[in-house]
Protein backbone atom coordinates (compact mmCIF):
# COMPACT_ATOMS: atom_id res chain seq x y z
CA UNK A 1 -8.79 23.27 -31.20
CA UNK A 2 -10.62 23.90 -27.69
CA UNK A 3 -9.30 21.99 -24.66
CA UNK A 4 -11.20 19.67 -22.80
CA UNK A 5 -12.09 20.20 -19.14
CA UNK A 6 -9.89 17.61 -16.72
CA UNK A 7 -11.07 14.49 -15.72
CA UNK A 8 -10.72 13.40 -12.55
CA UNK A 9 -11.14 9.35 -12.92
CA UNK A 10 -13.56 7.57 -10.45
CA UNK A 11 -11.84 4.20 -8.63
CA UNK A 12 -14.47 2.08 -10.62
CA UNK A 13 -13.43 3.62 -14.25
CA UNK A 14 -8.96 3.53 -12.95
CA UNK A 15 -9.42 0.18 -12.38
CA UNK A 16 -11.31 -0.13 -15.34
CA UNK A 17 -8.24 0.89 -17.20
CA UNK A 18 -5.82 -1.45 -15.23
CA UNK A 19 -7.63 -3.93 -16.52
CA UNK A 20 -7.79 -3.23 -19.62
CA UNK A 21 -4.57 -2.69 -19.84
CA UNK A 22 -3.37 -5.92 -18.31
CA UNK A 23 -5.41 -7.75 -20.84
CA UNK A 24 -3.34 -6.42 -23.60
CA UNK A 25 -5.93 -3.40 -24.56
CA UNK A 26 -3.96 -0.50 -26.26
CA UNK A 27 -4.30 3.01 -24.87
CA UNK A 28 -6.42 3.90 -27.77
CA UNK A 29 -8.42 1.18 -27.24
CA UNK A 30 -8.85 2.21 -23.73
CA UNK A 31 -9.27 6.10 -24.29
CA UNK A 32 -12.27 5.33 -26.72
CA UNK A 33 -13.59 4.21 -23.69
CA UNK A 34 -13.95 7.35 -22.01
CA UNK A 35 -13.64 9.43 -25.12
CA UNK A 36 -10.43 11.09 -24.77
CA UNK A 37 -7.07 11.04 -25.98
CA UNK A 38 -4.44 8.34 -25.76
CA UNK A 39 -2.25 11.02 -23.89
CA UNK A 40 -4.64 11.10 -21.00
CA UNK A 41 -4.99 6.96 -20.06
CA UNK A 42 -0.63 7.76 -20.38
CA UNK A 43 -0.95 10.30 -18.10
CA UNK A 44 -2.36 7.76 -15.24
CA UNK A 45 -0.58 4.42 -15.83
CA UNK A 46 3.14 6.46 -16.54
CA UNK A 47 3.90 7.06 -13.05
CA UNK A 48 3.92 3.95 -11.96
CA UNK A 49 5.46 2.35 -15.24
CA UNK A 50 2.42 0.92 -16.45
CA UNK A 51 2.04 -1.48 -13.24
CA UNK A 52 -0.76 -1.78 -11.50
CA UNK A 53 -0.01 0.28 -7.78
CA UNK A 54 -0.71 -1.81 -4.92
CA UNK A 55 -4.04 -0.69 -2.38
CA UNK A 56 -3.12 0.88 -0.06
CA UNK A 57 -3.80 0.36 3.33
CA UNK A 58 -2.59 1.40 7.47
CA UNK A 59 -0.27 -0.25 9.18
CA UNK A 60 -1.69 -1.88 12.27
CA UNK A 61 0.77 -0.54 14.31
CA UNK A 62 0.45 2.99 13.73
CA UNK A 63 -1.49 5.42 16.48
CA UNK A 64 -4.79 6.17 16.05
CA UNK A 65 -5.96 10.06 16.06
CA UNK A 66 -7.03 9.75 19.50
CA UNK A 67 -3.62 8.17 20.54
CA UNK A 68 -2.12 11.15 18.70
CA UNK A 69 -4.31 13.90 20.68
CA UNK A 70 -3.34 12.36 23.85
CA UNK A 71 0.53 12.38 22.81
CA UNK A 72 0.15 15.87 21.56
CA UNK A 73 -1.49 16.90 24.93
CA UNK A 74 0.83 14.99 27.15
CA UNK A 75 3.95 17.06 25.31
CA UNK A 76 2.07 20.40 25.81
CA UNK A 77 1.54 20.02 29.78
CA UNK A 78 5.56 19.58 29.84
CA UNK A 79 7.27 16.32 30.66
CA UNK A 80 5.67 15.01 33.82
CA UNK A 81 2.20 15.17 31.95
CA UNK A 82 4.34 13.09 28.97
CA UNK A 83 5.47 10.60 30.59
CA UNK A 84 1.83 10.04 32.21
CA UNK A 85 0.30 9.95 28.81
CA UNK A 86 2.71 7.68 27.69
CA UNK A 87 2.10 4.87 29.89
CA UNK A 88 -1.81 5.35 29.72
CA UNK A 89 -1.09 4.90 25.98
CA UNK A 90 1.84 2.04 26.50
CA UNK A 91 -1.17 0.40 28.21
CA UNK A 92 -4.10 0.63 25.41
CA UNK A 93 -1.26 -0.49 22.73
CA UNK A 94 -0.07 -3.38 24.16
């Protein structure tokens, strides 16, 4: 029996599959779908137990890249330059 290539599953057909699953579809039901095993739709929903994982999204409070650069920068000219870049940067935060 010859192996199929991987599958690398778009957003649109995953959360077709959440779905699917969350109405009660079986994984057979849902790997006829895409023509493929059961063991494949397993594959995706067993690391998180069959739930649905949450979107994921930044926290508001972490630094931009920018705010990184300038941090990175500031620590590279040596600690008077750090300290400068800090407070430029306590500034834009707050």
């Amino acid at each position: 029996m010859k192996q199929r290539p991987k599958i690398v599953y778009s957003a649109e057909q995953s959360a077709l599959m959440w779905d699917r699953g969350a109405k009660g579809d079986t994984l057979h039901a849902i790997a006829r779908l895409f023509d493929r095993g059961h063991s494949s739709i397993f594959a995706q929903s067993e690391p998180t137990g069959g739930i649905t994982p949450a979107i994921r999204k930044c926290c508001s409070l972490s630094l931009k890249i920018a705010q990184r650069e300038e941090i990175s920068r500031g620590l590279v000219e040596g600690p008077v330059g750090f300290l400068v870049n800090f407070r430029l940067l306590s500034q834009q935060i707050i």
